[in-house]
Every structure is written in structure tokens, then in C-alpha cells.
C-alpha atoms as a PDB file:
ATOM      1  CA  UNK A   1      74.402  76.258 -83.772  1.00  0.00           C
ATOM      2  CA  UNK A   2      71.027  76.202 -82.449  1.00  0.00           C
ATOM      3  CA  UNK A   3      67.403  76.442 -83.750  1.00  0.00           C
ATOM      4  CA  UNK A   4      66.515  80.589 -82.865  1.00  0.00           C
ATOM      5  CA  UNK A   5      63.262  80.861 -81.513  1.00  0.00           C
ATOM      6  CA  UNK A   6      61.220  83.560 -81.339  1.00  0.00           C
ATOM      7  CA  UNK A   7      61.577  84.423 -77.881  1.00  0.00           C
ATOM      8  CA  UNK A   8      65.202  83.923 -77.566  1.00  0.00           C
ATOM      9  CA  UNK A   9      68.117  86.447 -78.802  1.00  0.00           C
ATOM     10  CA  UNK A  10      70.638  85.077 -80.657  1.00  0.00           C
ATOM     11  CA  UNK A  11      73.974  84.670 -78.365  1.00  0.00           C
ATOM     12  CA  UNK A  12      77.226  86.321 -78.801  1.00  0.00           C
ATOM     13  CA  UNK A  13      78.454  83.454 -79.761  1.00  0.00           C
ATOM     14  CA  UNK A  14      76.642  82.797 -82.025  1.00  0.00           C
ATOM     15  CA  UNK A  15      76.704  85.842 -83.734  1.00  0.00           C
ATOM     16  CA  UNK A  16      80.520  85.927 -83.770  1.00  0.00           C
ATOM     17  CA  UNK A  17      80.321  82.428 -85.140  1.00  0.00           C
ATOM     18  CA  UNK A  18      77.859  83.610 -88.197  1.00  0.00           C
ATOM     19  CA  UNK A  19      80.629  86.214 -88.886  1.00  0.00           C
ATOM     20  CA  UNK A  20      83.684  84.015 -88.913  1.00  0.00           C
ATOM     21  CA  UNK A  21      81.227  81.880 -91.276  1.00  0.00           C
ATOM     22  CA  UNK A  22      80.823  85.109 -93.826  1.00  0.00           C
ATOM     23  CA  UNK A  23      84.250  85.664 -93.333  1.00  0.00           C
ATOM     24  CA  UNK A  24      85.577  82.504 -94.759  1.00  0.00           C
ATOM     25  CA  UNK A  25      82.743  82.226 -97.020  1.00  0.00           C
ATOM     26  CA  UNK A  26      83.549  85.920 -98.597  1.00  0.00           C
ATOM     27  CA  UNK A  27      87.591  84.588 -98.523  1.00  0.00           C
ATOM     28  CA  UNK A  28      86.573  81.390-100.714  1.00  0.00           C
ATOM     29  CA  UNK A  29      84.595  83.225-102.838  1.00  0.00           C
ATOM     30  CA  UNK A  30      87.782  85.887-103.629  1.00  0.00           C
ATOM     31  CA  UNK A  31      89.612  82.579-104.021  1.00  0.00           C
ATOM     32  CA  UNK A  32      87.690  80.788-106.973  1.00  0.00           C
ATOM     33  CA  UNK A  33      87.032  84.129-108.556  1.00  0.00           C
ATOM     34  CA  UNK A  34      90.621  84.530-109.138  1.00  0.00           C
ATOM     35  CA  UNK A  35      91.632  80.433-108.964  1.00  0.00           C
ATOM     36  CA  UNK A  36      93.896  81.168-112.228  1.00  0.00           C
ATOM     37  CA  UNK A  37      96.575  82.617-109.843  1.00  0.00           C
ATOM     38  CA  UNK A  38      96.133  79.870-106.445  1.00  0.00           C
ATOM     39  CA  UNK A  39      97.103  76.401-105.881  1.00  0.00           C
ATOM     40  CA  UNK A  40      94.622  73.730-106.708  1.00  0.00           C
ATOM     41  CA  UNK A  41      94.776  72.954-103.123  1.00  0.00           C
ATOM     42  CA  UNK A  42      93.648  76.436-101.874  1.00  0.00           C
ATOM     43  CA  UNK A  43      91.073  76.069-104.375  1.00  0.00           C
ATOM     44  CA  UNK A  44      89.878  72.822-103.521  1.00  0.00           C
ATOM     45  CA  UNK A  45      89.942  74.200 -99.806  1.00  0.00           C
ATOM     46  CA  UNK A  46      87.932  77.192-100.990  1.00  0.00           C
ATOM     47  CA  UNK A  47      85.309  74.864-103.101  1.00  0.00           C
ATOM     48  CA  UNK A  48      84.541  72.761 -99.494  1.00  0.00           C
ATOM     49  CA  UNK A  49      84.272  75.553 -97.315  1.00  0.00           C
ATOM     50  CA  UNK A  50      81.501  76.483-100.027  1.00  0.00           C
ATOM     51  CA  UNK A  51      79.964  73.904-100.701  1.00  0.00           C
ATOM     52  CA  UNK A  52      79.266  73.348 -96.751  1.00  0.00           C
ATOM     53  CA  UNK A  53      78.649  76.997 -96.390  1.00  0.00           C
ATOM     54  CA  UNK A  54      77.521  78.529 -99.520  1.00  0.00           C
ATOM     55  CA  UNK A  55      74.382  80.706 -99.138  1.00  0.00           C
ATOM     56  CA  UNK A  56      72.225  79.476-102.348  1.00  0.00           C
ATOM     57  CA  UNK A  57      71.808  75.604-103.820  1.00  0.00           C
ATOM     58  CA  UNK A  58      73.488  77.104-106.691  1.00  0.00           C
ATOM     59  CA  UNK A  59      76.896  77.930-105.051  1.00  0.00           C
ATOM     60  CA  UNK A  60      77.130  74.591-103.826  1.00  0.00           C
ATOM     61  CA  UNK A  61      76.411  73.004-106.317  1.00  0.00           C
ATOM     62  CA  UNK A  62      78.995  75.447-108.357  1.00  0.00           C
ATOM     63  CA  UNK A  63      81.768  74.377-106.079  1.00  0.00           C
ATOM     64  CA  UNK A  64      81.148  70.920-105.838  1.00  0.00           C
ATOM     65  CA  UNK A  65      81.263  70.349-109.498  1.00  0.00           C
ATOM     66  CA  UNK A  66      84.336  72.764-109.486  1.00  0.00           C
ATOM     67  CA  UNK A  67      85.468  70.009-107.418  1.00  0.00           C
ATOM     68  CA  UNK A  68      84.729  67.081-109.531  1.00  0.00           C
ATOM     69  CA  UNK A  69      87.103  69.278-112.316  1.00  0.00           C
ATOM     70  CA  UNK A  70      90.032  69.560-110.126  1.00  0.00           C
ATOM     71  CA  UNK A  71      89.611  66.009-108.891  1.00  0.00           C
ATOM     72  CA  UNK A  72      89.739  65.069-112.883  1.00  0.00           C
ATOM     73  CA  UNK A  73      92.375  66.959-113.446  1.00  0.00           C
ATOM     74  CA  UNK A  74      94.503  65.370-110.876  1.00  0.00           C
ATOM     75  CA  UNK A  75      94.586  61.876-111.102  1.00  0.00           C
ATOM     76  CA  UNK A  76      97.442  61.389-108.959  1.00  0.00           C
ATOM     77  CA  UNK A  77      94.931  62.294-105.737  1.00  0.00           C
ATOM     78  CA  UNK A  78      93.018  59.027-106.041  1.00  0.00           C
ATOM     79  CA  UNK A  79      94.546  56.347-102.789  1.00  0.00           C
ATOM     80  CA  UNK A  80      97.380  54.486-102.941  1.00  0.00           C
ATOM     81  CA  UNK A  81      96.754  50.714-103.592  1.00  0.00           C
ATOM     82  CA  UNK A  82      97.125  48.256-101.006  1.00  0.00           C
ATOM     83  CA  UNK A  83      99.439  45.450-100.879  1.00  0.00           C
ATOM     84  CA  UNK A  84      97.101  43.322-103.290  1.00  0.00           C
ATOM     85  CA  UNK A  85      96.728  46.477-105.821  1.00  0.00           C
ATOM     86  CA  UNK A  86      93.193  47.181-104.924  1.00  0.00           C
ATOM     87  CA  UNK A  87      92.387  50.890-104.031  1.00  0.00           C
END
């Protein structure tokens, strides 16, 4: 997206874009409020589209040490090791 200046209106597309961004954002938000009753992987999904999005440092932050939990609890997510065992 580009810089606004002060002498230029935002596009159309842009705007559209900044409300497909609140969209998602609001979604992800529904989803780790109620994260008891989704998949780890909609979860984790939610978690990155906030921490890239979220509107405070806080939220990020939130969800990306929401992520470092689910990563923890699922050890089996780590890479395969390669033919000489390293990962």
C-alpha cells in the first residue's frame, strides 16, 4: 500500500484493501477468543494474520507468543531430518 500524502485521496483500492484487512483481522480475533472450540491450525492461522496485522504492539506480541505455545505444544511440527539425521 502506499505512503498517503496530504494532497492525495486514498484510492478505491486501497480502501477496499484496508477493509478486507479489518475483515480478517476482526475474523482472527473471533477465532482466538473462542480457540477452545478450533483446530490448532485455524488458530495458528488466526495468530499470523495478527501478528502481521494486529492494530497495537500488544496484539502482536499476544499472538506471537500464543504462537510459541502452540508450537510447544506440538512437537511433531518441527522438520523432518535429513538423510544424516540433522534437522
Amino acid at each position: 500500500m502506499s505512503i498517503p500524502l496530504p494532497f492525495l485521496k486514498p484510492s478505491a483500492r486501497d480502501r477496499i484493501r484496508q477493509e478486507w484487512i479489518e475483515e480478517r483481522r476482526r475474523e482472527a480475533r473471533m477465532v482466538v477468543a473462542d480457540m477452545v472450540h478450533h483446530s490448532d491450525y485455524l488458530v495458528r492461522l488466526a495468530c499470523n494474520v495478527l501478528v502481521q496485522h494486529g492494530e497495537t504492539p500488544e496484539e502482536r506480541e499476544d499472538a506471537r507468543i500464543l504462537l510459541v505455545i502452540l508450537d510447544a505444544k506440538t512437537p511433531g511440527r518441527l522438520p523432518a531430518p535429513d538423510r544424516e539425521g540433522r534437522s
